[in-house]
C-alpha atoms as a PDB file:
ATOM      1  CA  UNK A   1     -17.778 113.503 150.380  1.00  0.00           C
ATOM      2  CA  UNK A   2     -14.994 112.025 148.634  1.00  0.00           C
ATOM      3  CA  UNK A   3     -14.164 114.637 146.656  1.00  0.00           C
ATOM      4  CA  UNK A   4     -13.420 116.534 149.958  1.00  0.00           C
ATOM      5  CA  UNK A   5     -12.113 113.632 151.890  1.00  0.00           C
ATOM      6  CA  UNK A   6      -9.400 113.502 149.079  1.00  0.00           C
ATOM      7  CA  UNK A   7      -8.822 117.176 149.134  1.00  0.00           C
ATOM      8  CA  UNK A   8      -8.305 116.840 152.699  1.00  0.00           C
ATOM      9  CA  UNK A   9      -5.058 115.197 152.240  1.00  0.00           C
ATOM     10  CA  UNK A  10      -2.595 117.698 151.881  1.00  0.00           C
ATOM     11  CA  UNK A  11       1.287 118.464 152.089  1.00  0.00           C
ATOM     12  CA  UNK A  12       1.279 119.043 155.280  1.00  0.00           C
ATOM     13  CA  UNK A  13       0.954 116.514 157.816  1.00  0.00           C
ATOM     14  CA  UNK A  14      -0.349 119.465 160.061  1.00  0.00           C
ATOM     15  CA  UNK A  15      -3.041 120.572 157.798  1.00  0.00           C
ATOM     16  CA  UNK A  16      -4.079 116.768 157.081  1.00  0.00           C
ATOM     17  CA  UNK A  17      -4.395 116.386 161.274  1.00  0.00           C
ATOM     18  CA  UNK A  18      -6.921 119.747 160.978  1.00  0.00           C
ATOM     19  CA  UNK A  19      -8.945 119.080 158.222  1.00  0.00           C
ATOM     20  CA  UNK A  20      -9.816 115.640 157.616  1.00  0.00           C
ATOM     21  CA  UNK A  21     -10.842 114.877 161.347  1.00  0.00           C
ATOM     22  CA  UNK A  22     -12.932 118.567 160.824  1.00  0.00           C
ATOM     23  CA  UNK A  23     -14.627 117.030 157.511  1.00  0.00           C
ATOM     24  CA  UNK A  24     -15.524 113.590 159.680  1.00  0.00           C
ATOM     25  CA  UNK A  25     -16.629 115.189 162.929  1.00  0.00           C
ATOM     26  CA  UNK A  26     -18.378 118.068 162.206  1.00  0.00           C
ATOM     27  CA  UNK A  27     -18.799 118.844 158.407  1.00  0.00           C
ATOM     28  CA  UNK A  28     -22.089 116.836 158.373  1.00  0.00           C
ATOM     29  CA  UNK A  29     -23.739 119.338 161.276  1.00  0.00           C
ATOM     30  CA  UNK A  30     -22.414 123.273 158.903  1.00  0.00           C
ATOM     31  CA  UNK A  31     -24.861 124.931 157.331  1.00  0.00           C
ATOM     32  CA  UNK A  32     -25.426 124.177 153.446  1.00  0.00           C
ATOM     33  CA  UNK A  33     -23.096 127.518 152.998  1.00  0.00           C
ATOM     34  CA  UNK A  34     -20.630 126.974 155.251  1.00  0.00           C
ATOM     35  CA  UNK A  35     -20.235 123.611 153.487  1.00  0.00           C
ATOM     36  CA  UNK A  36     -19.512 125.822 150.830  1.00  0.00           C
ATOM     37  CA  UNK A  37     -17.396 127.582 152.457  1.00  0.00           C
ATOM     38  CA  UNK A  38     -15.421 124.495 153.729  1.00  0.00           C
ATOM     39  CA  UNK A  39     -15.254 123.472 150.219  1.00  0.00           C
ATOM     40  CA  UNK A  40     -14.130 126.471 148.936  1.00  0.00           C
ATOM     41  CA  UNK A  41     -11.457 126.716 151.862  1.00  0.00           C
ATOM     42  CA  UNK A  42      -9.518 123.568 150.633  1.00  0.00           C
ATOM     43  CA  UNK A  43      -9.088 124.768 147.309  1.00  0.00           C
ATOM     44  CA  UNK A  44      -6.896 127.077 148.718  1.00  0.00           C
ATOM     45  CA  UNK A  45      -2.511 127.510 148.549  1.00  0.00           C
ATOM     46  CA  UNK A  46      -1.368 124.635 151.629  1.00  0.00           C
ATOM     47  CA  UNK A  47       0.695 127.504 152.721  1.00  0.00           C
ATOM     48  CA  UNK A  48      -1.850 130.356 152.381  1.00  0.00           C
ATOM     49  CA  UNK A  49      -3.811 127.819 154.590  1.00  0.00           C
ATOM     50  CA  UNK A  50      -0.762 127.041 157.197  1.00  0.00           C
ATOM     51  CA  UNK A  51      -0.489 130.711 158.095  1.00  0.00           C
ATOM     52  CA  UNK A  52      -4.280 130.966 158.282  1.00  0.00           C
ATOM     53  CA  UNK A  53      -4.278 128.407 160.728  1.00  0.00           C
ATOM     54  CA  UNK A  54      -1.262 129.706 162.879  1.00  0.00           C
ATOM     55  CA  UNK A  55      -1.877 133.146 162.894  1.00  0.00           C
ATOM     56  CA  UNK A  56       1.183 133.975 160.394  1.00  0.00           C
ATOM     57  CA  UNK A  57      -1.214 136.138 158.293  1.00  0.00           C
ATOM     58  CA  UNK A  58      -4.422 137.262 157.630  1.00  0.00           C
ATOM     59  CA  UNK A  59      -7.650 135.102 157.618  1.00  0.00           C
ATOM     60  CA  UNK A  60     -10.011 136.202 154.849  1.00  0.00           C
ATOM     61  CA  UNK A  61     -13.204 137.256 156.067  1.00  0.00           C
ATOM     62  CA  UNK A  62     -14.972 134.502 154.044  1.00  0.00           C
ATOM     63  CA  UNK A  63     -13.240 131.315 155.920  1.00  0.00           C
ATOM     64  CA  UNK A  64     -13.010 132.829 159.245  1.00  0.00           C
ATOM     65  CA  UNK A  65     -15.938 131.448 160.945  1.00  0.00           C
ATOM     66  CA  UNK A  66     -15.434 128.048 159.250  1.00  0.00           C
ATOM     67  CA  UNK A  67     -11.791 128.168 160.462  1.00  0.00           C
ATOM     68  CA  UNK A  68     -11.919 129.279 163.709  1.00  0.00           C
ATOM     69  CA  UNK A  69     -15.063 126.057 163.930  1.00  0.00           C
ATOM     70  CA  UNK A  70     -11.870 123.798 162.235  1.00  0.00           C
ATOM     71  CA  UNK A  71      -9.424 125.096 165.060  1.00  0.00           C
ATOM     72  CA  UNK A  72     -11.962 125.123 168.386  1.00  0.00           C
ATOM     73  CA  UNK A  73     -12.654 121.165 167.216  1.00  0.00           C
ATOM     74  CA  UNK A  74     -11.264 118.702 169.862  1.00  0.00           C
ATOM     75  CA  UNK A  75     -10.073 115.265 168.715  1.00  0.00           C
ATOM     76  CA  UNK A  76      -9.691 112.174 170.691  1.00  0.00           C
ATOM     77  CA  UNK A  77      -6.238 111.241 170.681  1.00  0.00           C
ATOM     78  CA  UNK A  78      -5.174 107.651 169.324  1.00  0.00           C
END
């Protein structure tokens, strides 16, 4: 978990506000392969993963359950 927490900090304030509130929420409650799949998602380009996330371009078939699970997740606000 700290391997991913870390990797969870990003560039990009916008991706940090996605993905570390994803991995503390609802990581714990994916399927042993879509943990994979998370995993595998943040060793991705922070800009290949901005456009995933707004639409800009096309969402590999392999993350697109596990992002559109990252997206649909509603946070309390502080």
């Amino acid at each position: 978990m700290n391997r991913l927490r870390w990797l969870c900090r990003r560039g990009m304030l916008e991706l940090d506000s996605w993905l570390a509130p994803f991995l503390e929420t609802r990581y714990a409650d994916l399927a042993p392969e879509l943990q994979g799949v998370f995993a595998r998602l943040l060793d991705q380009d922070d800009l290949a993963l901005f456009d995933w996330f707004t639409g800009a371009s096309e969402l590999p078939d392999e993350f697109r359950f596990v992002v559109a699970a990252i997206k649909s997740t509603r946070y309390p606000r502080s």
